[in-house]
PDB file of N, CA and C in Angstrom:
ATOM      1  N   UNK A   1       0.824  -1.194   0.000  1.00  0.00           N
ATOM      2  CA  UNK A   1       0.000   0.000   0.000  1.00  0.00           C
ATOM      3  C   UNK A   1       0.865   1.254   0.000  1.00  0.00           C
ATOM      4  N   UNK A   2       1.840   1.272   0.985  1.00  0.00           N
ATOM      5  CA  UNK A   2       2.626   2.381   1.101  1.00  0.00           C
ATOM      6  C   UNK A   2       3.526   2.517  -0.413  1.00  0.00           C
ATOM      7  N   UNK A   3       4.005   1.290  -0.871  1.00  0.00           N
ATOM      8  CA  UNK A   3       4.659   1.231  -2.250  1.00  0.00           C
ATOM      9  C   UNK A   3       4.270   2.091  -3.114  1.00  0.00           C
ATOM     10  N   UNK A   4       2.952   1.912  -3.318  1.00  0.00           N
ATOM     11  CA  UNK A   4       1.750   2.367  -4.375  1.00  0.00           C
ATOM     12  C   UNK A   4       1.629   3.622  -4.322  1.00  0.00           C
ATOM     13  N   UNK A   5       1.735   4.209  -2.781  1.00  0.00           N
ATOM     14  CA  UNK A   5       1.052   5.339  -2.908  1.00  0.00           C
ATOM     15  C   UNK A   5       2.515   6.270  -3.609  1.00  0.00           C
ATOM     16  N   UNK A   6       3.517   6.274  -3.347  1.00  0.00           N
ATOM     17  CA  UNK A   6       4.853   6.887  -3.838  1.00  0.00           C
ATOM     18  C   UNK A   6       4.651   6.737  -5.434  1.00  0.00           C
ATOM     19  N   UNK A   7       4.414   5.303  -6.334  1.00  0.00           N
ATOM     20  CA  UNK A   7       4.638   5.470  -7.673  1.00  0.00           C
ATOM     21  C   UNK A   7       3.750   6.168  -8.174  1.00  0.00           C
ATOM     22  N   UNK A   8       4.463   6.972  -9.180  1.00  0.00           N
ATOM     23  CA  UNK A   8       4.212   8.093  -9.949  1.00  0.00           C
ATOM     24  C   UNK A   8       3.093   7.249 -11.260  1.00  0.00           C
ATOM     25  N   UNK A   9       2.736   7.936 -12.295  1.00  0.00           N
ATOM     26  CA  UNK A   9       1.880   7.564 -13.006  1.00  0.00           C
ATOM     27  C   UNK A   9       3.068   7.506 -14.117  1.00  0.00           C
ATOM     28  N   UNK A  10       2.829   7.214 -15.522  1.00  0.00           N
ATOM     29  CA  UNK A  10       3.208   6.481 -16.439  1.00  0.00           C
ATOM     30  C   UNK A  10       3.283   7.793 -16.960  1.00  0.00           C
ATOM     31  N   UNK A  11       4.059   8.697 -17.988  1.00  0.00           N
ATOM     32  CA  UNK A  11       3.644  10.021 -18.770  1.00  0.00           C
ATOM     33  C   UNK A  11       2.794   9.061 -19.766  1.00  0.00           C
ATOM     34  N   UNK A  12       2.098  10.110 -20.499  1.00  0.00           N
ATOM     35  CA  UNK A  12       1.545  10.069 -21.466  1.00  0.00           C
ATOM     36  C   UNK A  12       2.404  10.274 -22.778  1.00  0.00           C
ATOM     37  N   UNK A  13       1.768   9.520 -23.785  1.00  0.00           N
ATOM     38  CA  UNK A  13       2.069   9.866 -25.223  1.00  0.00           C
ATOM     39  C   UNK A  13       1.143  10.330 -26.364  1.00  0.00           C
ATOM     40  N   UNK A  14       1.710  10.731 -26.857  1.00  0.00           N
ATOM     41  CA  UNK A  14       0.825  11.609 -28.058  1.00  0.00           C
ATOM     42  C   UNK A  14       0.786  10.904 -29.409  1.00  0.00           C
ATOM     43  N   UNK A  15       0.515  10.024 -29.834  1.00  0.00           N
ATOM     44  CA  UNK A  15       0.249   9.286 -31.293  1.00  0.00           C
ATOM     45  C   UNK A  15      -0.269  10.118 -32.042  1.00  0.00           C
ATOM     46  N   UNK A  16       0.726  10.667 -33.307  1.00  0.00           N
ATOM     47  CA  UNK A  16      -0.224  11.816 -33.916  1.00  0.00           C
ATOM     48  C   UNK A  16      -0.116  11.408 -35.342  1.00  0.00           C
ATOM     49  N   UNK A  17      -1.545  10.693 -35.919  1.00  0.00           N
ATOM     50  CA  UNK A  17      -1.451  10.147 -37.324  1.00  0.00           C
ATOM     51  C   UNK A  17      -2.466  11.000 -37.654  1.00  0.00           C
ATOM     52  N   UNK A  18      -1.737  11.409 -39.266  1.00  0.00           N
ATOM     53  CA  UNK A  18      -2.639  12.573 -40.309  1.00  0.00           C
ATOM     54  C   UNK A  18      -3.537  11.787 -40.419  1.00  0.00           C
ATOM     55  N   UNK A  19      -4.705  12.534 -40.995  1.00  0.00           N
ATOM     56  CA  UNK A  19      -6.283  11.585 -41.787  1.00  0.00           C
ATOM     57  C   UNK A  19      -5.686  11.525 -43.130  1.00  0.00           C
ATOM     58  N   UNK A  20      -5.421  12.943 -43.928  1.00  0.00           N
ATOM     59  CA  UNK A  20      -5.298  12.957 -45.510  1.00  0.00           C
ATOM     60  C   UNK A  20      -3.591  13.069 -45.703  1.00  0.00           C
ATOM     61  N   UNK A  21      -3.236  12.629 -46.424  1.00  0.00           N
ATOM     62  CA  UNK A  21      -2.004  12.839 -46.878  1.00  0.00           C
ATOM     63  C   UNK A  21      -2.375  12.264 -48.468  1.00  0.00           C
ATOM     64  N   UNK A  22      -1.737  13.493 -49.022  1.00  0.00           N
ATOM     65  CA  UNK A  22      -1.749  13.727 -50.751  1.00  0.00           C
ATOM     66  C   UNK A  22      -0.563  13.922 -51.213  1.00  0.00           C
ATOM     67  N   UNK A  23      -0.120  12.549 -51.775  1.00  0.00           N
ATOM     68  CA  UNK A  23       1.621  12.504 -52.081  1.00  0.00           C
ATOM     69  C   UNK A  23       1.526  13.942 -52.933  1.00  0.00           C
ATOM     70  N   UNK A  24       0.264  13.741 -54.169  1.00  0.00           N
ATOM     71  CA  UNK A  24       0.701  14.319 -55.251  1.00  0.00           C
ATOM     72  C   UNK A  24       0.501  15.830 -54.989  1.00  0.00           C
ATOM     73  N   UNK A  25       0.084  16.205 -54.038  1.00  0.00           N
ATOM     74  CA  UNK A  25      -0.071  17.610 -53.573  1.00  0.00           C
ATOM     75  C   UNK A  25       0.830  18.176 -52.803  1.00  0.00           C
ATOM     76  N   UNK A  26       1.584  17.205 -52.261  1.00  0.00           N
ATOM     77  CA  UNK A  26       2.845  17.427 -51.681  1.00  0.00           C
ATOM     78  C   UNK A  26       3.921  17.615 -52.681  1.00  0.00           C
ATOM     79  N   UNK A  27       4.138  16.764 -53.863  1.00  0.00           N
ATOM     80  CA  UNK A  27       5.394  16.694 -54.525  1.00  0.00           C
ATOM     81  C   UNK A  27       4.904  17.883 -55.403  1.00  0.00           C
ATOM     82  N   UNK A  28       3.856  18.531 -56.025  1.00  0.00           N
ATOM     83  CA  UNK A  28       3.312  19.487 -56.737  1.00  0.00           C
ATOM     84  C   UNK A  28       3.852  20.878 -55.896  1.00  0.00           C
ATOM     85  N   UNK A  29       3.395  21.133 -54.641  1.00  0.00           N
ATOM     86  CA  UNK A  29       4.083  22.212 -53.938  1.00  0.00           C
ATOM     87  C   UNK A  29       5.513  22.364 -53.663  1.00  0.00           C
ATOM     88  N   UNK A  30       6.393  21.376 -53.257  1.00  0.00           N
ATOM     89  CA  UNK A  30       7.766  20.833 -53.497  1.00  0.00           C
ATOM     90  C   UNK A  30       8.129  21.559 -55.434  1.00  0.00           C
ATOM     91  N   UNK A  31       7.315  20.996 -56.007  1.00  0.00           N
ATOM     92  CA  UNK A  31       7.817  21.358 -57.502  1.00  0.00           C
ATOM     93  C   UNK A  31       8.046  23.275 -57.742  1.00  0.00           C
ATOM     94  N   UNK A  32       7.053  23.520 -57.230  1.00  0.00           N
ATOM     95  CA  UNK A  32       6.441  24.974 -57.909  1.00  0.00           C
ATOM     96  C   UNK A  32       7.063  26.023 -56.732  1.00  0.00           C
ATOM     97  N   UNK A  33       7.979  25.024 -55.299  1.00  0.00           N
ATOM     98  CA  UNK A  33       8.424  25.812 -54.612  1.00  0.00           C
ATOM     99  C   UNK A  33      10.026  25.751 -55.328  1.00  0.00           C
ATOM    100  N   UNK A  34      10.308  25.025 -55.869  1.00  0.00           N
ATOM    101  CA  UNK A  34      11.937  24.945 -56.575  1.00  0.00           C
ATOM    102  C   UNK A  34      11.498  25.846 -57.446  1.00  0.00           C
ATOM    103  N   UNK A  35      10.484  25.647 -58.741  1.00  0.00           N
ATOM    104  CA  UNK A  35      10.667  26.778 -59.465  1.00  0.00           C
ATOM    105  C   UNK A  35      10.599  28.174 -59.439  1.00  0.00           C
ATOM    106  N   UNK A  36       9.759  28.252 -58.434  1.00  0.00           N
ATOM    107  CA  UNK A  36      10.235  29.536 -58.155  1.00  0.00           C
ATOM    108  C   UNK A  36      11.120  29.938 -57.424  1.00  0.00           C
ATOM    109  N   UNK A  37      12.088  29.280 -57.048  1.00  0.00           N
ATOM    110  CA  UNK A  37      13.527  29.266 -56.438  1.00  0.00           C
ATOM    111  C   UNK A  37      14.110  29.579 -57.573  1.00  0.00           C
ATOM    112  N   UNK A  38      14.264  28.784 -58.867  1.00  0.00           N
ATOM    113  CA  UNK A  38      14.687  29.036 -60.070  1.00  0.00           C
ATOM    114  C   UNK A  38      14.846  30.273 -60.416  1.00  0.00           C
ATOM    115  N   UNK A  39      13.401  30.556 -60.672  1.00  0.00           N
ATOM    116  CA  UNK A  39      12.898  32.168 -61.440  1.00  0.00           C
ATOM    117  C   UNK A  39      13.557  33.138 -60.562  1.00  0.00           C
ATOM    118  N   UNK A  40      13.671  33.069 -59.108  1.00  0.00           N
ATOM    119  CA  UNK A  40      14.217  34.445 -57.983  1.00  0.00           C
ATOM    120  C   UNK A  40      13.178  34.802 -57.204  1.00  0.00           C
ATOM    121  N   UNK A  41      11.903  34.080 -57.501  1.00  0.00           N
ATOM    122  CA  UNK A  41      10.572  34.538 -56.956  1.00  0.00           C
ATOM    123  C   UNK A  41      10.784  34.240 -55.440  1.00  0.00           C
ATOM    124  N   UNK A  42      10.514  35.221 -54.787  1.00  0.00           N
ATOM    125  CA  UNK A  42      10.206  35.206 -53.371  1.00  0.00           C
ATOM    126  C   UNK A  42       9.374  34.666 -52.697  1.00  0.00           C
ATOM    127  N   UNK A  43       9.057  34.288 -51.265  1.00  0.00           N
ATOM    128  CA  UNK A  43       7.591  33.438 -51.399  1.00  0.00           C
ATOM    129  C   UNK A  43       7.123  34.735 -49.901  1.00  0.00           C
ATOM    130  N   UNK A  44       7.374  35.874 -49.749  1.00  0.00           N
ATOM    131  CA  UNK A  44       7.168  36.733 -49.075  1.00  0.00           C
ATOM    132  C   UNK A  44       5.685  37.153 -49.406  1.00  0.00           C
ATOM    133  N   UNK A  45       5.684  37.402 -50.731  1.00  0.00           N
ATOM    134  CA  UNK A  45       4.131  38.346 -51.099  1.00  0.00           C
ATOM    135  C   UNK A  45       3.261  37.352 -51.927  1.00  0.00           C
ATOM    136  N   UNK A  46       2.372  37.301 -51.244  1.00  0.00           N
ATOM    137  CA  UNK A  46       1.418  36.055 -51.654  1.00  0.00           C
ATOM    138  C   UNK A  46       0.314  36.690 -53.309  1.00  0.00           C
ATOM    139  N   UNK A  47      -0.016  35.711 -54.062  1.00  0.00           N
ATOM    140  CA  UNK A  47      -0.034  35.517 -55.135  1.00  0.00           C
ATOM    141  C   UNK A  47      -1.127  35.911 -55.329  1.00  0.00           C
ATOM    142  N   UNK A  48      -1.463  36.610 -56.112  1.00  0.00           N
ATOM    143  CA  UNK A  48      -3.096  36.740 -56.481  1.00  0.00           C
ATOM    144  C   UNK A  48      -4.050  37.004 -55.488  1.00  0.00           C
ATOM    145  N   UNK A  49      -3.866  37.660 -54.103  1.00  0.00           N
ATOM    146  CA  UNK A  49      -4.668  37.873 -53.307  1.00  0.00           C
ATOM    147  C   UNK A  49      -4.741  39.184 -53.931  1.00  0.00           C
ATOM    148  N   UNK A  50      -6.419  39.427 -53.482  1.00  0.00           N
ATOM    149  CA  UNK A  50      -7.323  40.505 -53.863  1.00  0.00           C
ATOM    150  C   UNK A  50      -6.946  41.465 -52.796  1.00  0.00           C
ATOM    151  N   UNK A  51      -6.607  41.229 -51.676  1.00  0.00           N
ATOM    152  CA  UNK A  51      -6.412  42.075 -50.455  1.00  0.00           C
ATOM    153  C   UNK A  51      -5.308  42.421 -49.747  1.00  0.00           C
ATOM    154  N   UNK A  52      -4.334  42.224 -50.907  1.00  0.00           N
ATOM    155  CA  UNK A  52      -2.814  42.533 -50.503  1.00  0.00           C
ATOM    156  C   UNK A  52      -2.762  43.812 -51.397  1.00  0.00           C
ATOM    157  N   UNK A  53      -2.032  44.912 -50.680  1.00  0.00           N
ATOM    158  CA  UNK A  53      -1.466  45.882 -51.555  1.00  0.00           C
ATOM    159  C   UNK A  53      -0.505  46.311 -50.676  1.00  0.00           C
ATOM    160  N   UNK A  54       0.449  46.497 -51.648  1.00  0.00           N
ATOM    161  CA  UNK A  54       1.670  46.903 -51.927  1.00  0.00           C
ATOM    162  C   UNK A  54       2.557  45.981 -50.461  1.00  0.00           C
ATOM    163  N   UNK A  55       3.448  46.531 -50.278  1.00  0.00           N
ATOM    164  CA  UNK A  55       4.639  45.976 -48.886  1.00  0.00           C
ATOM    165  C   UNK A  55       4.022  45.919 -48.175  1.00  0.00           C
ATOM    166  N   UNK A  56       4.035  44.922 -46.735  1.00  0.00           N
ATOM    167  CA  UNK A  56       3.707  44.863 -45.511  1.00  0.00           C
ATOM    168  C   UNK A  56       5.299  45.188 -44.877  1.00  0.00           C
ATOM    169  N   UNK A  57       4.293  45.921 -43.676  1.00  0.00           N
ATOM    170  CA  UNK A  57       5.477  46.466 -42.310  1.00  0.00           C
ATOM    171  C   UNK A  57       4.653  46.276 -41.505  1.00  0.00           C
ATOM    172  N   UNK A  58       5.520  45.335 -40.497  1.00  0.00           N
ATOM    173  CA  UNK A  58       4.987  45.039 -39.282  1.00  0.00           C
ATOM    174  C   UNK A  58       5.115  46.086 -38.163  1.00  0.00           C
ATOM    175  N   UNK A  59       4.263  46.402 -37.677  1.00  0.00           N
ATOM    176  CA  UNK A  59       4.327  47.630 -36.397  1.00  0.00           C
ATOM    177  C   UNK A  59       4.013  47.003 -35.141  1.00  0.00           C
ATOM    178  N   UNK A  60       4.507  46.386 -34.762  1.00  0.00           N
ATOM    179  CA  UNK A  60       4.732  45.476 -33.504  1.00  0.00           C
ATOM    180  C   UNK A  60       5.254  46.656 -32.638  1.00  0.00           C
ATOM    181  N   UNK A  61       6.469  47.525 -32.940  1.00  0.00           N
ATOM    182  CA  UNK A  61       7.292  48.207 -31.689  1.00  0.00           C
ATOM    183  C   UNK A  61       6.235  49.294 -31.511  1.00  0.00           C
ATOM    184  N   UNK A  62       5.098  49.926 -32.333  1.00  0.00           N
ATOM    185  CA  UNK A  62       3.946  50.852 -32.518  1.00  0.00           C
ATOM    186  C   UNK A  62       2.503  50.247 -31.571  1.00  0.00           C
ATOM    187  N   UNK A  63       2.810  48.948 -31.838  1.00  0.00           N
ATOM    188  CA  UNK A  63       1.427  48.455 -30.854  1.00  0.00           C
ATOM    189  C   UNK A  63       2.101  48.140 -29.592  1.00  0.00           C
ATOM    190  N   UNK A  64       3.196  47.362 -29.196  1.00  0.00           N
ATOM    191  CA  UNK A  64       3.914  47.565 -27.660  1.00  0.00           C
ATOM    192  C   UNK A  64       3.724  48.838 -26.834  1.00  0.00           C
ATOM    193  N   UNK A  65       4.557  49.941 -27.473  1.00  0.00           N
ATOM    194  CA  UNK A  65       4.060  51.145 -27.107  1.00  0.00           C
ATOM    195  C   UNK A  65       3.191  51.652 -26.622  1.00  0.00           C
ATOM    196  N   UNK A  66       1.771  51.453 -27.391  1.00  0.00           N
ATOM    197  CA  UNK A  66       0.420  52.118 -27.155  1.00  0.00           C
ATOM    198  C   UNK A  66      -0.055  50.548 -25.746  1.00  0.00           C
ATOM    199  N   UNK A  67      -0.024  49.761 -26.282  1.00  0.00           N
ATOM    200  CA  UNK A  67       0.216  48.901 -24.641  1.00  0.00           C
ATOM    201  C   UNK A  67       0.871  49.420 -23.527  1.00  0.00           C
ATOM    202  N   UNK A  68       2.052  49.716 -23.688  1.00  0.00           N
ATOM    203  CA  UNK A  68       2.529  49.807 -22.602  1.00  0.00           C
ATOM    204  C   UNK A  68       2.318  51.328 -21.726  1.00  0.00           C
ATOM    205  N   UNK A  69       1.663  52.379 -22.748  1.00  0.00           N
ATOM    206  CA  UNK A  69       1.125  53.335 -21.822  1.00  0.00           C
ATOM    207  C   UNK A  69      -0.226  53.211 -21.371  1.00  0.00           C
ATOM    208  N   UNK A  70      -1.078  52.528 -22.111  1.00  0.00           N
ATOM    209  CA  UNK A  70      -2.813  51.725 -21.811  1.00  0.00           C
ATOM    210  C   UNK A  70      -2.021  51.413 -20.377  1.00  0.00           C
ATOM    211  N   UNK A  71      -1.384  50.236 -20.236  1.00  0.00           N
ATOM    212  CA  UNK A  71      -1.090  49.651 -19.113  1.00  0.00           C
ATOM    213  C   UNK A  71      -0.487  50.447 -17.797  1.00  0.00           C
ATOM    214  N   UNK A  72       0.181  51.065 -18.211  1.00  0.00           N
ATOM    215  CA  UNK A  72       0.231  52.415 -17.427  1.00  0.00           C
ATOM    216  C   UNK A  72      -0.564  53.535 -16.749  1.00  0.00           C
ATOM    217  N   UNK A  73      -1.370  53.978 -17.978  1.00  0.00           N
ATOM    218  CA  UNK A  73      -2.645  54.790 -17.561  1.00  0.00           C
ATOM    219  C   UNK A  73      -3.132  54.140 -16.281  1.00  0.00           C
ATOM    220  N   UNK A  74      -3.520  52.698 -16.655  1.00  0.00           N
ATOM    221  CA  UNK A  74      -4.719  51.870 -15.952  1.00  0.00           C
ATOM    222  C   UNK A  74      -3.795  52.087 -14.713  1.00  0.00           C
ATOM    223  N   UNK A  75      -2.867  51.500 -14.671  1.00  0.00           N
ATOM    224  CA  UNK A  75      -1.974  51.204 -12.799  1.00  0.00           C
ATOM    225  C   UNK A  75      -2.175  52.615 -12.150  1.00  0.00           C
ATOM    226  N   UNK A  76      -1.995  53.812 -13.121  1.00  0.00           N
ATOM    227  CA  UNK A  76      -2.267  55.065 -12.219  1.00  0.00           C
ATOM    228  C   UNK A  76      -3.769  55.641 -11.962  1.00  0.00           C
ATOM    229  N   UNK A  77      -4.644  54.994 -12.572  1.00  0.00           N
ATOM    230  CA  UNK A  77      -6.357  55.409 -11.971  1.00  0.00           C
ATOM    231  C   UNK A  77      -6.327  54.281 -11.501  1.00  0.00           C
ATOM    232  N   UNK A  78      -5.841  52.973 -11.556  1.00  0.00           N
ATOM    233  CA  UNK A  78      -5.992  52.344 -10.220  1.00  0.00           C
ATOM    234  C   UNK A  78      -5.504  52.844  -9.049  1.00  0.00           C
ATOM    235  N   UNK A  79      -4.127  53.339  -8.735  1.00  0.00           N
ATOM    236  CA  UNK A  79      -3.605  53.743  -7.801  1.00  0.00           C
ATOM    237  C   UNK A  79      -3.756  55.027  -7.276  1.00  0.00           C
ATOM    238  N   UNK A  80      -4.843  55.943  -7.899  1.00  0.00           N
ATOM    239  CA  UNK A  80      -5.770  57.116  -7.378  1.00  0.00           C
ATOM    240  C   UNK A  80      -6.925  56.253  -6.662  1.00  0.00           C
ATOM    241  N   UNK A  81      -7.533  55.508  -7.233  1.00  0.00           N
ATOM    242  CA  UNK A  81      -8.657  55.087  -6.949  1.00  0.00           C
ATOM    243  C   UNK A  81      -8.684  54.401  -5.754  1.00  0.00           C
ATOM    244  N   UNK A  82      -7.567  53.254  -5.612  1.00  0.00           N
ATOM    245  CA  UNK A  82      -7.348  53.171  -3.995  1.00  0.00           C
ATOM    246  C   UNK A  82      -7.153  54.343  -3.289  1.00  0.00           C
ATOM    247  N   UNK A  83      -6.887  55.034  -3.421  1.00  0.00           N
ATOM    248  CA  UNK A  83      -6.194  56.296  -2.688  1.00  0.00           C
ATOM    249  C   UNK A  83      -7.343  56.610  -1.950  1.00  0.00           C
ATOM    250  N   UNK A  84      -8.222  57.225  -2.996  1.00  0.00           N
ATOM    251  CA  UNK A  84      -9.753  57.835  -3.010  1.00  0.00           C
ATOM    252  C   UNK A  84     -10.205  56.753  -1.860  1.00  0.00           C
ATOM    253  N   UNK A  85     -10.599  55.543  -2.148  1.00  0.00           N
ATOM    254  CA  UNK A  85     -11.552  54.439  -1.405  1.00  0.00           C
ATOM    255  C   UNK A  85     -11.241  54.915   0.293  1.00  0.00           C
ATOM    256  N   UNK A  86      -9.250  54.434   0.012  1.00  0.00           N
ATOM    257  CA  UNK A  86      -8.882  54.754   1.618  1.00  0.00           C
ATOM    258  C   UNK A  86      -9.203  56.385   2.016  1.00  0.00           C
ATOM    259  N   UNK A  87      -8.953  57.050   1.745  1.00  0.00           N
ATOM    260  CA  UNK A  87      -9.541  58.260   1.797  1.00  0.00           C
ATOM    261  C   UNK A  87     -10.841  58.320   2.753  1.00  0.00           C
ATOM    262  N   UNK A  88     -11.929  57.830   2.164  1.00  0.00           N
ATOM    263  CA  UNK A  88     -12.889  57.853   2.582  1.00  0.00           C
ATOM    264  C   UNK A  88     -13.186  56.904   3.525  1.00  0.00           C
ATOM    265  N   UNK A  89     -12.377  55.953   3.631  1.00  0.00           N
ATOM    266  CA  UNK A  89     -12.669  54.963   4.724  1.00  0.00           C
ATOM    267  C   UNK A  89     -11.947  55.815   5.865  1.00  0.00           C
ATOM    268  N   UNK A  90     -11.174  56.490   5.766  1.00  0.00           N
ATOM    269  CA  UNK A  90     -10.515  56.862   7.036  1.00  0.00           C
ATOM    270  C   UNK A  90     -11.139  58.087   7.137  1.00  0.00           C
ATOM    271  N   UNK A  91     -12.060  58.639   6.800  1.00  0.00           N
ATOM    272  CA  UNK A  91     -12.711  59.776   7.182  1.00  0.00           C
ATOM    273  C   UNK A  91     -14.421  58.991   7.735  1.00  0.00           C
ATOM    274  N   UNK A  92     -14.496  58.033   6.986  1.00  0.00           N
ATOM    275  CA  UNK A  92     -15.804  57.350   7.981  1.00  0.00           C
ATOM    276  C   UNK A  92     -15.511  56.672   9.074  1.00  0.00           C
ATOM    277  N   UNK A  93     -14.129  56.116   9.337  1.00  0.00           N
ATOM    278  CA  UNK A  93     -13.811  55.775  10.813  1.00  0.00           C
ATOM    279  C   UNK A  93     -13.468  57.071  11.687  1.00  0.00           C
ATOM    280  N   UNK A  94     -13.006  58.051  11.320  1.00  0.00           N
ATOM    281  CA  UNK A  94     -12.831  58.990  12.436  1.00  0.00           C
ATOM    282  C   UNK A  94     -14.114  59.616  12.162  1.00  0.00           C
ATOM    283  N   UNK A  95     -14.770  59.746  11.511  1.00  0.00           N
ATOM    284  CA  UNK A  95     -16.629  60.306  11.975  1.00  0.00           C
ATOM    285  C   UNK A  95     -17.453  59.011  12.760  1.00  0.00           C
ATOM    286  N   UNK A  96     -17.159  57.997  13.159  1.00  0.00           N
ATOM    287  CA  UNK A  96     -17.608  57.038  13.664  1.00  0.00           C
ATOM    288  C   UNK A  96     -17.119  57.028  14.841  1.00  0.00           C
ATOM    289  N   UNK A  97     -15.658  57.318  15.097  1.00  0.00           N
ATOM    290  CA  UNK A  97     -14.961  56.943  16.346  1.00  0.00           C
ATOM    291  C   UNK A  97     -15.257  58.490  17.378  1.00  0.00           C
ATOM    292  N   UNK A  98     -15.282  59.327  16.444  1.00  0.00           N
ATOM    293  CA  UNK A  98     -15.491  61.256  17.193  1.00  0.00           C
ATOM    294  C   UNK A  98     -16.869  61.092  17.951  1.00  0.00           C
ATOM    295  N   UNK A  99     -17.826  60.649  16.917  1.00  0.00           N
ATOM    296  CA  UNK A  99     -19.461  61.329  16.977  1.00  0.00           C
ATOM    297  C   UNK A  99     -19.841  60.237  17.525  1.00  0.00           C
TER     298      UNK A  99
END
């Protein structure tokens, strides 16, 4: 009993078998990714989308930023707002403790 209770459990494993696999859709993308290795073609700007224009630039260091003063703002009207609460709690204990 005491044995038992110490051993640990077994880990788990993850068996991970595809449903579809398509040789010929595989060796077709393989193909058309060499040729355009060939040609110089880039695989950066995607093909025939209707909703791509022109270069993408990522503004990641533009959205951090505007986070990190959001996050800021908030810690300082939080840290009024306690202020305020205690504030008023310590003016309803000394009107409680006076009167």
């Amino acid at each position: 009993m005491i044995a038992r209770f110490f051993r640990l459990p077994k880990t788990k494993q993850f068996h991970y078998k595809p449903r579809y696999y398509d040789e010929r859709k595989e060796a077709l993308d393989k193909r058309i990714a060499q040729i355009k290795a060939e040609m110089g073609i880039t695989g950066d700007q995607p093909d025939g989308n209707k909703y791509f224009k022109g270069d993408y630039k990522s503004n990641i260091k533009g959205q951090m930023r505007g986070y990190f003063k959001t996050v800021k703002k908030e810690k300082h009207a939080s840290n009024i707002r306690l202020l305020i609460i205690l504030l008023v709690l310590l003016a309803l204990a000394w009107y409680i403790i006076y009167y």
